[in-house]
PDB file of N, CA and C in Angstrom:
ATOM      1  N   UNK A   1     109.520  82.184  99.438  1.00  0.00           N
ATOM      2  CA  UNK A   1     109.034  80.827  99.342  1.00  0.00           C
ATOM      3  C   UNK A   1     110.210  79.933  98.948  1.00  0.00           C
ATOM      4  N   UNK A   2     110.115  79.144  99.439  1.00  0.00           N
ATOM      5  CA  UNK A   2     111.222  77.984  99.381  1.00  0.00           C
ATOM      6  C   UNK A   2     111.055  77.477  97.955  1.00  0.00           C
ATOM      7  N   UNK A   3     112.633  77.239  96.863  1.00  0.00           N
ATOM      8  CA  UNK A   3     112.919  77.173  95.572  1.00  0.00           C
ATOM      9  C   UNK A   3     111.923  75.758  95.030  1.00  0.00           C
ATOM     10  N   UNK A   4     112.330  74.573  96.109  1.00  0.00           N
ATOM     11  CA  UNK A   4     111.507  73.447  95.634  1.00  0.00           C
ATOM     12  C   UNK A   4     109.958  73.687  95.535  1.00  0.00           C
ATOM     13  N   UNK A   5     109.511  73.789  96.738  1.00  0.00           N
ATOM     14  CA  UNK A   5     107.889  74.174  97.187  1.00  0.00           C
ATOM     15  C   UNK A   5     107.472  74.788  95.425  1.00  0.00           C
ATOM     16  N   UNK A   6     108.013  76.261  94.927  1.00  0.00           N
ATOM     17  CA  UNK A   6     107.836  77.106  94.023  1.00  0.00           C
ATOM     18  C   UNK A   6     107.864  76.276  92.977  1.00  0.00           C
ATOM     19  N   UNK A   7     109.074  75.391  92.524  1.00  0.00           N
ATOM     20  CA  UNK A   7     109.112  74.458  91.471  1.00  0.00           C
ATOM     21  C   UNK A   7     107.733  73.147  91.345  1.00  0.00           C
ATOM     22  N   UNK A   8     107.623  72.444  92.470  1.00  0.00           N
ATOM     23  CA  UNK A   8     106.570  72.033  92.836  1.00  0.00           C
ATOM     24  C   UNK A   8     105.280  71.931  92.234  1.00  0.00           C
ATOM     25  N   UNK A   9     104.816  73.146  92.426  1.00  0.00           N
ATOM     26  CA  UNK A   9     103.669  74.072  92.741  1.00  0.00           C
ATOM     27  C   UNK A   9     103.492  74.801  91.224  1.00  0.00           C
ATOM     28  N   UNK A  10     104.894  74.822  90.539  1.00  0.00           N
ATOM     29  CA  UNK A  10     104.611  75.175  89.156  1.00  0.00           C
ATOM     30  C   UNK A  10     104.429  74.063  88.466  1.00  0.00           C
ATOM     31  N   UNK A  11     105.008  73.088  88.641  1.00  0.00           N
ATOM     32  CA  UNK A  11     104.729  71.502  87.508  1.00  0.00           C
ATOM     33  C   UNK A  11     103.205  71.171  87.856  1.00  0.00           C
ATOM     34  N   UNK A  12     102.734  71.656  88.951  1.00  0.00           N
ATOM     35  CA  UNK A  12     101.397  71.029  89.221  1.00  0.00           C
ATOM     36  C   UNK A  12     100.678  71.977  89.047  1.00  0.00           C
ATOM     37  N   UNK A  13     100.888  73.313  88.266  1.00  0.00           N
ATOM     38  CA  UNK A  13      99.998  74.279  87.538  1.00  0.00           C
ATOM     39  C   UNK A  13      99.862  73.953  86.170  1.00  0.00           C
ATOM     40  N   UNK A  14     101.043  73.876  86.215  1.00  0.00           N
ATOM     41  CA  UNK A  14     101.399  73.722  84.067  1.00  0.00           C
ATOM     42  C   UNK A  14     100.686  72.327  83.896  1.00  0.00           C
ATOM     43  N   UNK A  15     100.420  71.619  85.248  1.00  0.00           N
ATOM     44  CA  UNK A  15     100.320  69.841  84.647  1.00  0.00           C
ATOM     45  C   UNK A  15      98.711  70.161  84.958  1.00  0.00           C
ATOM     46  N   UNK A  16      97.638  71.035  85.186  1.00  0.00           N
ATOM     47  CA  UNK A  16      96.528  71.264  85.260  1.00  0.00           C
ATOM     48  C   UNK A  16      96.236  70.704  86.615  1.00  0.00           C
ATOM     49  N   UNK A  17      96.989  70.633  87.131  1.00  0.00           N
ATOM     50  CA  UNK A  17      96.530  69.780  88.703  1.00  0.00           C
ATOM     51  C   UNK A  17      96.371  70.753  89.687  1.00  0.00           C
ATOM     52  N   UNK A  18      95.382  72.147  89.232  1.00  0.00           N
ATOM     53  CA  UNK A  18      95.559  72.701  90.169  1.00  0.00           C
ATOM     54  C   UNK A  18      95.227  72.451  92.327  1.00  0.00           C
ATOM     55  N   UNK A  19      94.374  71.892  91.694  1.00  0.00           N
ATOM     56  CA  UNK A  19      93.730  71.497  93.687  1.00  0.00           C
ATOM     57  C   UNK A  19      95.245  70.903  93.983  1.00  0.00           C
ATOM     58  N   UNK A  20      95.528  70.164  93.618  1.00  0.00           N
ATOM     59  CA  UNK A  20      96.982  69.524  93.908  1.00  0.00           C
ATOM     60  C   UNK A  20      97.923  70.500  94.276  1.00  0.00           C
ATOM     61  N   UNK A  21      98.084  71.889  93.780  1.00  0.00           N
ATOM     62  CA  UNK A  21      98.763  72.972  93.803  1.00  0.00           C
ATOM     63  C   UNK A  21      98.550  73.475  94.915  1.00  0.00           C
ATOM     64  N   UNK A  22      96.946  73.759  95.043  1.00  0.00           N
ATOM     65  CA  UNK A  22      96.564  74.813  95.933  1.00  0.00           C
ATOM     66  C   UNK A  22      96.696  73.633  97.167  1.00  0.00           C
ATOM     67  N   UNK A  23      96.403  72.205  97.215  1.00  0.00           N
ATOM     68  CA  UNK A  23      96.520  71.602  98.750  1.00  0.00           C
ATOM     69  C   UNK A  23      97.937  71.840  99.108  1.00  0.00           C
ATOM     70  N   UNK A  24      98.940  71.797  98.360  1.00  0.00           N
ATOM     71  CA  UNK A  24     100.617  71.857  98.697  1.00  0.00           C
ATOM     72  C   UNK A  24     100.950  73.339  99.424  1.00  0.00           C
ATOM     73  N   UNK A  25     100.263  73.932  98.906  1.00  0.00           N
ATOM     74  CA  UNK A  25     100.767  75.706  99.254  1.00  0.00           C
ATOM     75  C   UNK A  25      99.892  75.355 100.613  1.00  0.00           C
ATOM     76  N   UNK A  26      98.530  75.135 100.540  1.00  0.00           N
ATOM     77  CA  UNK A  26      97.726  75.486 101.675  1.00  0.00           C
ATOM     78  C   UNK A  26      98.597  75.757 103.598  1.00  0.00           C
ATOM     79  N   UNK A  27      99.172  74.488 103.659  1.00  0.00           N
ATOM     80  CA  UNK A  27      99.562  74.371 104.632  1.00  0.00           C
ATOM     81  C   UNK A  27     100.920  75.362 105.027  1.00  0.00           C
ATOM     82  N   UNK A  28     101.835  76.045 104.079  1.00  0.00           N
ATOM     83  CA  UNK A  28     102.737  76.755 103.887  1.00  0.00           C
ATOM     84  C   UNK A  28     102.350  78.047 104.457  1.00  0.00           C
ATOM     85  N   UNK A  29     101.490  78.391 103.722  1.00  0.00           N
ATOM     86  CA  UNK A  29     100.495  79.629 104.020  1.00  0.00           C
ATOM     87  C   UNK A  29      99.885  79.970 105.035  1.00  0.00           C
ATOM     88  N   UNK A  30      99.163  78.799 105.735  1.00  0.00           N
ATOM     89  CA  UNK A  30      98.949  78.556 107.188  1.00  0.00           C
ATOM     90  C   UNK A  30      99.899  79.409 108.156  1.00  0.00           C
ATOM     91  N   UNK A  31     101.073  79.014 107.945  1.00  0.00           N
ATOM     92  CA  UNK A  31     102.055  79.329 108.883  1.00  0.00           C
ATOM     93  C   UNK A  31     102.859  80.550 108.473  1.00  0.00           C
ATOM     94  N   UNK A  32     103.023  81.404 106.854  1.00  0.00           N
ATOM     95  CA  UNK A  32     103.653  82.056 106.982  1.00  0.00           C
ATOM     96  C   UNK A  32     102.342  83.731 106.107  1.00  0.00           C
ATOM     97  N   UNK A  33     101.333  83.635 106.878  1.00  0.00           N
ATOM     98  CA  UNK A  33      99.826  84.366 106.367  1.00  0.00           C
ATOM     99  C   UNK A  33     100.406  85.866 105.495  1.00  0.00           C
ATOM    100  N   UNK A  34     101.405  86.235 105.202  1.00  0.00           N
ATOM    101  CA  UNK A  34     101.942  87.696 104.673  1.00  0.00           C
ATOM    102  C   UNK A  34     102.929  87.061 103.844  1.00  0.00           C
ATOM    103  N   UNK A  35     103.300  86.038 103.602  1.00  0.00           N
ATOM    104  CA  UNK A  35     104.126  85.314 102.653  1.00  0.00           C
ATOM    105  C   UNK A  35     103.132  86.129 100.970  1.00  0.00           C
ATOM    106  N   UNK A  36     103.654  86.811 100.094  1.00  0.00           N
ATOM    107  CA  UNK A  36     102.859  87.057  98.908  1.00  0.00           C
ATOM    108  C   UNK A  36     103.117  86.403  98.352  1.00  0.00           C
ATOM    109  N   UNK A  37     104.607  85.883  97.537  1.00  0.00           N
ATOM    110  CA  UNK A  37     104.456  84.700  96.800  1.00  0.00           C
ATOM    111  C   UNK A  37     103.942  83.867  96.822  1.00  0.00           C
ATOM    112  N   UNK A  38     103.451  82.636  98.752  1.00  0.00           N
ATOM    113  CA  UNK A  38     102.440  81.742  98.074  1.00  0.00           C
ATOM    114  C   UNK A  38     101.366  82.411  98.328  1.00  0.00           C
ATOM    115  N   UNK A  39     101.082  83.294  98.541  1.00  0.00           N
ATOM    116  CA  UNK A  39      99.437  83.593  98.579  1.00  0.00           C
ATOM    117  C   UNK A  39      99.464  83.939  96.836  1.00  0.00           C
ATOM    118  N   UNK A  40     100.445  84.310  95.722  1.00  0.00           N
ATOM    119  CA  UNK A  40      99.926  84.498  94.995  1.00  0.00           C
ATOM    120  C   UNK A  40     100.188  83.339  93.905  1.00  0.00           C
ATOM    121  N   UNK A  41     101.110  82.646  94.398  1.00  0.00           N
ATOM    122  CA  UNK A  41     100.807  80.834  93.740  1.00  0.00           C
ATOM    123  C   UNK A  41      99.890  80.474  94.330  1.00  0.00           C
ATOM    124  N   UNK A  42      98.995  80.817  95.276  1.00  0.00           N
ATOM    125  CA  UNK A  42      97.481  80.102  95.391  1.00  0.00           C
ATOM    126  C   UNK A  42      96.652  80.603  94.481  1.00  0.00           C
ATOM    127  N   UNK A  43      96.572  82.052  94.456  1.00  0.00           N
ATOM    128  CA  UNK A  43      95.418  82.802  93.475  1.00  0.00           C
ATOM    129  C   UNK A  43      95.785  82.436  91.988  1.00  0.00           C
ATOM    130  N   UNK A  44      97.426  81.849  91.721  1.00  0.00           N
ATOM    131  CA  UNK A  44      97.445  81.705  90.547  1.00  0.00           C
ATOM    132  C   UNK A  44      96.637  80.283  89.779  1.00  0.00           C
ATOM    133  N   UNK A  45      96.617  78.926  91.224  1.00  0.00           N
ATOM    134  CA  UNK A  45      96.153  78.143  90.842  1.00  0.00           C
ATOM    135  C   UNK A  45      94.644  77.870  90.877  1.00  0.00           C
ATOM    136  N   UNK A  46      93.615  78.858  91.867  1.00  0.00           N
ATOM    137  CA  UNK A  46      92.560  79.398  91.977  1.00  0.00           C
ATOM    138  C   UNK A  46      91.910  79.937  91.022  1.00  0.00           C
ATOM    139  N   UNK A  47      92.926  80.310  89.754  1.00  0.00           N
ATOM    140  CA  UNK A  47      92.460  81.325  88.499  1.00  0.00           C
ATOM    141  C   UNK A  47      91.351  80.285  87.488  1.00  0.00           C
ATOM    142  N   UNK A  48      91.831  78.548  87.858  1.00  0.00           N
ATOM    143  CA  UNK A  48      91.124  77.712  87.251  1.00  0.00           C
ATOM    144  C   UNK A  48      90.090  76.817  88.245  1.00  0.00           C
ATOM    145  N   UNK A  49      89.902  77.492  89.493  1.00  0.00           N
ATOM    146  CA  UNK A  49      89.347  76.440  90.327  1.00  0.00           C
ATOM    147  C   UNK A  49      88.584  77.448  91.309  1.00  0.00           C
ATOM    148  N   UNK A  50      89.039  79.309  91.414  1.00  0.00           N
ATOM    149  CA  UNK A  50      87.940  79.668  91.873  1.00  0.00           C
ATOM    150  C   UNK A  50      88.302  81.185  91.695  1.00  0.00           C
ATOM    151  N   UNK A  51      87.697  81.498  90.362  1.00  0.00           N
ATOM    152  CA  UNK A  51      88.414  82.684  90.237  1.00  0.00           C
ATOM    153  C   UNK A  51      88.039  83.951  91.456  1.00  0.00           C
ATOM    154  N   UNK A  52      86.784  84.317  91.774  1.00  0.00           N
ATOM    155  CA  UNK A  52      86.504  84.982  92.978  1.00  0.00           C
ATOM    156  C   UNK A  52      87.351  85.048  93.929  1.00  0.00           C
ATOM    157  N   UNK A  53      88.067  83.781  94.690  1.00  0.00           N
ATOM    158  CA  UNK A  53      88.531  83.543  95.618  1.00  0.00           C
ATOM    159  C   UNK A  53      89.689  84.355  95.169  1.00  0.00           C
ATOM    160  N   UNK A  54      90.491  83.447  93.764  1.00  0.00           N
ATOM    161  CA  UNK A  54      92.160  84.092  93.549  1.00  0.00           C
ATOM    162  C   UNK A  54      92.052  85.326  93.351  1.00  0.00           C
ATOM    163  N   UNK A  55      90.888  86.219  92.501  1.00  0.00           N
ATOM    164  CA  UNK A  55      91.175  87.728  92.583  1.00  0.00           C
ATOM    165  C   UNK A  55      90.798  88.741  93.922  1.00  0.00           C
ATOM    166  N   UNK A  56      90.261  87.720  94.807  1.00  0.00           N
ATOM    167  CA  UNK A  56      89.878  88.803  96.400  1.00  0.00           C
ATOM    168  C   UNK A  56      91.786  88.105  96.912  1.00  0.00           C
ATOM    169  N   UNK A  57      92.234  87.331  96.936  1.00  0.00           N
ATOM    170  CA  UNK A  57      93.489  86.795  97.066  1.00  0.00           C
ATOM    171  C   UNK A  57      94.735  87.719  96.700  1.00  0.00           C
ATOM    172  N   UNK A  58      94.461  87.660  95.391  1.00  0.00           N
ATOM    173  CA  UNK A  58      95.789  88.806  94.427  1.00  0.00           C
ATOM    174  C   UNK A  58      95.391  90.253  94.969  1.00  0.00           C
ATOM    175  N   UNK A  59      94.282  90.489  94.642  1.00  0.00           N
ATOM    176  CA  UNK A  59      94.217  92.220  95.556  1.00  0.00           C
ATOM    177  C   UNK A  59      94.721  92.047  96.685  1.00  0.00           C
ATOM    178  N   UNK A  60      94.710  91.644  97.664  1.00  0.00           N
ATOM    179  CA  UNK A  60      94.736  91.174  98.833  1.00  0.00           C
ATOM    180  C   UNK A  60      96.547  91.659  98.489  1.00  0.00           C
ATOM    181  N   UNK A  61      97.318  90.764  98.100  1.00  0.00           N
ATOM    182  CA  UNK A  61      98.526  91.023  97.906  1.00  0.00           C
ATOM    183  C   UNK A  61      99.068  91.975  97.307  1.00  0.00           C
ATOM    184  N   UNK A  62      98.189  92.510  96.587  1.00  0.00           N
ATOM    185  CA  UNK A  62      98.447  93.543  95.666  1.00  0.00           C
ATOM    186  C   UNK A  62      98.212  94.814  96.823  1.00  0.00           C
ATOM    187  N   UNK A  63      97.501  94.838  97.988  1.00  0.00           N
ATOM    188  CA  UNK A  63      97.561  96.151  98.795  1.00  0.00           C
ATOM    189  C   UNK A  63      98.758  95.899  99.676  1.00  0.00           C
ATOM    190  N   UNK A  64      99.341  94.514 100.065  1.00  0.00           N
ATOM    191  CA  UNK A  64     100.106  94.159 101.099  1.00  0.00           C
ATOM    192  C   UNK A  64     101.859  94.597 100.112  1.00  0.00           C
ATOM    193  N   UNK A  65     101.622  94.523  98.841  1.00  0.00           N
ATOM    194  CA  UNK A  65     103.027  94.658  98.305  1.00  0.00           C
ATOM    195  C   UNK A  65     102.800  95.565  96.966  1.00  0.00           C
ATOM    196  N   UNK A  66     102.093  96.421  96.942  1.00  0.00           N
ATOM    197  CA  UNK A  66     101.790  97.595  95.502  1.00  0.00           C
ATOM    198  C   UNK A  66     103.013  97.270  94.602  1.00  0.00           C
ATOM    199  N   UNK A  67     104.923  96.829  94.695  1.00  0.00           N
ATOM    200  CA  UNK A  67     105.564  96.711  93.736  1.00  0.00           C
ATOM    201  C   UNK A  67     105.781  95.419  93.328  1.00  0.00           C
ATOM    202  N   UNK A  68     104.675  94.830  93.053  1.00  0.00           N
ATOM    203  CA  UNK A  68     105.247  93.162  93.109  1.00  0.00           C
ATOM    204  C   UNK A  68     104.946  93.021  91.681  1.00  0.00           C
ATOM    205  N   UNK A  69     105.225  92.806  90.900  1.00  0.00           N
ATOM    206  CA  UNK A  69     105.324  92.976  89.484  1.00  0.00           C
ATOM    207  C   UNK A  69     104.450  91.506  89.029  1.00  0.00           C
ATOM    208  N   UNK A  70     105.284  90.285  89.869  1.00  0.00           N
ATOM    209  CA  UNK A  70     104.465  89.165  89.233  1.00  0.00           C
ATOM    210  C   UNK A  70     102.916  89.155  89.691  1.00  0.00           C
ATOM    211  N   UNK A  71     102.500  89.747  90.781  1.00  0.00           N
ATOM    212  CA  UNK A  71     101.390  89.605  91.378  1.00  0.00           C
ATOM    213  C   UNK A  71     100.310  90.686  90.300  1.00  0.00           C
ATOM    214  N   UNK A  72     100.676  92.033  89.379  1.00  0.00           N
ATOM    215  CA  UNK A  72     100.114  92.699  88.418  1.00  0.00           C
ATOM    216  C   UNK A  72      99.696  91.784  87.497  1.00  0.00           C
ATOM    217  N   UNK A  73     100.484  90.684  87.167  1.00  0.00           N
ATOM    218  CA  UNK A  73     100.596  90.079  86.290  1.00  0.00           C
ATOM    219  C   UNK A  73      99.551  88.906  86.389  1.00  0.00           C
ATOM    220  N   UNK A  74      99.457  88.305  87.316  1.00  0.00           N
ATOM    221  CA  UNK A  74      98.362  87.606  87.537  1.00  0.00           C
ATOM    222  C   UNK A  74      96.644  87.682  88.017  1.00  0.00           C
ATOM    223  N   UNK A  75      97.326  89.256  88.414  1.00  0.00           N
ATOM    224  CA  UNK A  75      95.714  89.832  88.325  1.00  0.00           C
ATOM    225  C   UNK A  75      95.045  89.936  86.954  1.00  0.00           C
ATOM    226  N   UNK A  76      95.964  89.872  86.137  1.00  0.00           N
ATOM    227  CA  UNK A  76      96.194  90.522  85.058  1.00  0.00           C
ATOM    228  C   UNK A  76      95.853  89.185  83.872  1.00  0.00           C
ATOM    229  N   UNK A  77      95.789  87.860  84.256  1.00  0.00           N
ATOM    230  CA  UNK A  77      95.440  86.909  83.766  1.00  0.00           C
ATOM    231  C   UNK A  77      94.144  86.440  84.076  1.00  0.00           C
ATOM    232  N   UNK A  78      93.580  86.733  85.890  1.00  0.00           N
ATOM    233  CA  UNK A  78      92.336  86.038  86.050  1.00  0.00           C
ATOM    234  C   UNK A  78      91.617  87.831  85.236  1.00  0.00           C
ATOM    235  N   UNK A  79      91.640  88.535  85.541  1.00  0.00           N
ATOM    236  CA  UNK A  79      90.492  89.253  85.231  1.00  0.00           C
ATOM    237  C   UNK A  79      90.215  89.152  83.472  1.00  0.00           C
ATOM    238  N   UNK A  80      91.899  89.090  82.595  1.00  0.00           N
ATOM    239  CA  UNK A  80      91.043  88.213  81.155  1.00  0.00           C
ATOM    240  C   UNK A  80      90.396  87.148  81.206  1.00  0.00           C
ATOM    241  N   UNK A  81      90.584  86.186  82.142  1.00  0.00           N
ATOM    242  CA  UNK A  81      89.407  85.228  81.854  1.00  0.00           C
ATOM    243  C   UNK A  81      88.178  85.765  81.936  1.00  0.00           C
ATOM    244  N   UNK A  82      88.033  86.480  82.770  1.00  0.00           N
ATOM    245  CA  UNK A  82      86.661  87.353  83.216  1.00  0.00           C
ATOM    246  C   UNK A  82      86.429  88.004  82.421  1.00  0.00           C
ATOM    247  N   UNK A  83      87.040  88.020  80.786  1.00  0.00           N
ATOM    248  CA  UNK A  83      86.713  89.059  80.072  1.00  0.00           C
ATOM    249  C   UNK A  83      86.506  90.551  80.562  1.00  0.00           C
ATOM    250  N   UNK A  84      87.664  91.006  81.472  1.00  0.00           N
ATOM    251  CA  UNK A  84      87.551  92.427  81.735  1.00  0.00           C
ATOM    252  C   UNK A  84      88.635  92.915  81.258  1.00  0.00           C
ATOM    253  N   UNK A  85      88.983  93.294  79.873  1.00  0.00           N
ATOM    254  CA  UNK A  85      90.058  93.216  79.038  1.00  0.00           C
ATOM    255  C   UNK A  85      90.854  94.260  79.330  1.00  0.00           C
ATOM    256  N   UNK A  86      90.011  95.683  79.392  1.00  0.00           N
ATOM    257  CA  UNK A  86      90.499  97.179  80.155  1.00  0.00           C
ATOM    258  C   UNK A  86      90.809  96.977  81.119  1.00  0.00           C
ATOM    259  N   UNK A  87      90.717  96.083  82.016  1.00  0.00           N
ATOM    260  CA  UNK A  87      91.866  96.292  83.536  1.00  0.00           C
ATOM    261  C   UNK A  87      92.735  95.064  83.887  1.00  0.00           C
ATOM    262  N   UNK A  88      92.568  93.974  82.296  1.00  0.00           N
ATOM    263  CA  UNK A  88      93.550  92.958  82.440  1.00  0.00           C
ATOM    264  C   UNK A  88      95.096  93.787  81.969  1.00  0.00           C
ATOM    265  N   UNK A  89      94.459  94.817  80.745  1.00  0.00           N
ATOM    266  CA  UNK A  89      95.404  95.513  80.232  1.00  0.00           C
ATOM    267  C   UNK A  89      96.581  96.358  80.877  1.00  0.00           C
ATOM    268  N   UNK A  90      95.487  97.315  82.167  1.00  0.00           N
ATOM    269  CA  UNK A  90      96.108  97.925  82.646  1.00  0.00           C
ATOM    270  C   UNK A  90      96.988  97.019  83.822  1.00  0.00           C
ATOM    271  N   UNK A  91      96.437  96.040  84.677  1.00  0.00           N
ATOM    272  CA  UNK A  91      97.300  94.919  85.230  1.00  0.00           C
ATOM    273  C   UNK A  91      98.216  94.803  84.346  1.00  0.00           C
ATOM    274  N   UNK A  92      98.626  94.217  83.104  1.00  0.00           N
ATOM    275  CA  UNK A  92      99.889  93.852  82.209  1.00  0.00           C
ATOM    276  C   UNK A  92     100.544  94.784  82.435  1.00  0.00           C
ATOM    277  N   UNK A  93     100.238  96.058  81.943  1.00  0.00           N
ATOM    278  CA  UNK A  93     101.376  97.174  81.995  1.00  0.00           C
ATOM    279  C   UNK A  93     101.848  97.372  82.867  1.00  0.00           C
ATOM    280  N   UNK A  94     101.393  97.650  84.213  1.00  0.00           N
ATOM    281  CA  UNK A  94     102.033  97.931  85.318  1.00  0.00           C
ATOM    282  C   UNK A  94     102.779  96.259  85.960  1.00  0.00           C
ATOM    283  N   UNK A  95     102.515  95.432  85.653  1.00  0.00           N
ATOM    284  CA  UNK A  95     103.515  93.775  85.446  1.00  0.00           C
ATOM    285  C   UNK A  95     104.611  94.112  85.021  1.00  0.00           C
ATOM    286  N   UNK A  96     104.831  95.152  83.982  1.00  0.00           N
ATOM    287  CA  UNK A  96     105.564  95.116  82.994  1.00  0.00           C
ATOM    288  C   UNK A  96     106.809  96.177  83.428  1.00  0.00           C
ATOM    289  N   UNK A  97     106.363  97.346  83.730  1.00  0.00           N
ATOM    290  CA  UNK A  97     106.614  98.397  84.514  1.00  0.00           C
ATOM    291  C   UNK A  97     107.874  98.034  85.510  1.00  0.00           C
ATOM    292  N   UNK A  98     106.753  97.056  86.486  1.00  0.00           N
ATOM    293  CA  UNK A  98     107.871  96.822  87.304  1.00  0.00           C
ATOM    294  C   UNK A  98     108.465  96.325  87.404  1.00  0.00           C
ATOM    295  N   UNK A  99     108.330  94.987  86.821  1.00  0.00           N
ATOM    296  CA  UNK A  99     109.402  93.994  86.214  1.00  0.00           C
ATOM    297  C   UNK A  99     110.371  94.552  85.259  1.00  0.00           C
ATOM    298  N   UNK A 100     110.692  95.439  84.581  1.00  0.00           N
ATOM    299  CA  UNK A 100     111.154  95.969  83.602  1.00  0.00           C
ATOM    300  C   UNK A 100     112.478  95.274  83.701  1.00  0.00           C
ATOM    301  N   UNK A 101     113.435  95.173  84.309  1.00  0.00           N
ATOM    302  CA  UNK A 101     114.283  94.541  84.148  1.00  0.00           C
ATOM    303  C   UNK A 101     114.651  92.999  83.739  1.00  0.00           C
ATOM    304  N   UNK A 102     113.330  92.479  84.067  1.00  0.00           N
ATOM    305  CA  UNK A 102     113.271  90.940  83.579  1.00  0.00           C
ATOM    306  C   UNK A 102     112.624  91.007  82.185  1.00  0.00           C
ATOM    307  N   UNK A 103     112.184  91.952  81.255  1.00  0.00           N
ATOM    308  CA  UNK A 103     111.948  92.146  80.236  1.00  0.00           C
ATOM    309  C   UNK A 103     113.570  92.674  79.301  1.00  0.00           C
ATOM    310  N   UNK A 104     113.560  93.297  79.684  1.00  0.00           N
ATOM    311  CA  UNK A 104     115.304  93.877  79.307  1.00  0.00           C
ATOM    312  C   UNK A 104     115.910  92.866  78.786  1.00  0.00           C
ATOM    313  N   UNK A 105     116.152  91.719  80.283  1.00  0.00           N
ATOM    314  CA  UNK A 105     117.311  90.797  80.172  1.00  0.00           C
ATOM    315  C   UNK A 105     116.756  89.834  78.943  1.00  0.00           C
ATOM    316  N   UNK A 106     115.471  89.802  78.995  1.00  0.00           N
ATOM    317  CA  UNK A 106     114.749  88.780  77.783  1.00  0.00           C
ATOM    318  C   UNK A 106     115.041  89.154  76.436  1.00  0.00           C
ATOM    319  N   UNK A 107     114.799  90.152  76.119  1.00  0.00           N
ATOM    320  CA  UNK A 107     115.096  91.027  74.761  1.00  0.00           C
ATOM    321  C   UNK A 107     116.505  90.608  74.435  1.00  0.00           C
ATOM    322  N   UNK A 108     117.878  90.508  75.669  1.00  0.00           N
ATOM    323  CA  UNK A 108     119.061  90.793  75.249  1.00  0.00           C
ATOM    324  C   UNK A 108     119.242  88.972  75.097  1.00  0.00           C
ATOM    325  N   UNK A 109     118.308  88.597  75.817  1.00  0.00           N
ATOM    326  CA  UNK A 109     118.675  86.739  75.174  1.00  0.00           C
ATOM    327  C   UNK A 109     118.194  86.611  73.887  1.00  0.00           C
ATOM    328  N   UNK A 110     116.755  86.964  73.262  1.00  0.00           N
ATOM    329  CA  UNK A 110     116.666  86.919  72.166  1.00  0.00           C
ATOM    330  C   UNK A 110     117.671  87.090  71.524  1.00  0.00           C
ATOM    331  N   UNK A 111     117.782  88.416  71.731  1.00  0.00           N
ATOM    332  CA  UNK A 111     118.934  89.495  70.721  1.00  0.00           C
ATOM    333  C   UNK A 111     120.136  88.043  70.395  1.00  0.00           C
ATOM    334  N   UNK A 112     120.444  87.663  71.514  1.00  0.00           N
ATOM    335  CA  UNK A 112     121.807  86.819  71.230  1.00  0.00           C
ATOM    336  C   UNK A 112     121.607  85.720  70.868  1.00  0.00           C
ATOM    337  N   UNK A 113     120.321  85.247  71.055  1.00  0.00           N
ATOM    338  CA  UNK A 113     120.239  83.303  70.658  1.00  0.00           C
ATOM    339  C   UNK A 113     120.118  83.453  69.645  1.00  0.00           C
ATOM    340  N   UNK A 114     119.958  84.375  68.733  1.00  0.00           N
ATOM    341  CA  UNK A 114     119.703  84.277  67.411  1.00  0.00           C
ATOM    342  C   UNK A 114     120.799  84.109  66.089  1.00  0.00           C
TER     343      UNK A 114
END
């Protein structure tokens, strides 16, 4: 996914604007249908506007890319809203798993900003 689009698409998550989010990706998606990143910046902004939709969405990506670490991770957020805490859990860990290296590098910034 293109760096701006991604930046975008995050100020208009964090800024609660999700429909705003999900109309920007919509048309992206259109054209590139196996793209996982925005299919899973849609399900991420879906998590407040239709959770059904974003978790048939994130599985969806989650069979098309099994190592995608951020996509665990956001399954891993709508199903706590859903209060399904045992498989938000197990989503985190395996987020975590595979990302492992972007956890690493975090630890070693702590370690040093301090």
């Amino acid at each position: 996914m293109l760096d701006s689009l991604w930046e975008e698409s995050n100020r208009l998550i964090s800024q609660e604007k999700y429909q705003e989010a999900i109309d920007l990706l919509m048309p992206i998606w259109s054209k590139n249908l196996d793209d996982v990143e925005i299919i899973t910046q849609i399900a991420t902004a879906m998590i407040y506007t239709n959770i059904d939709t974003s978790l048939y969405l994130i599985e969806g990506v989650l069979q098309m890319d099994p190592d995608y670490g951020y996509a665990y991770y956001i399954h891993g957020v709508a199903l706590e809203r859903l209060g399904k805490m045992d498989l938000a859990s197990f989503a985190f860990e395996k987020a975590i798993k595979l990302s492992l290296h972007i956890y690493q590098c975090l630890e070693k910034y702590v370690m040093h900003s301090n």
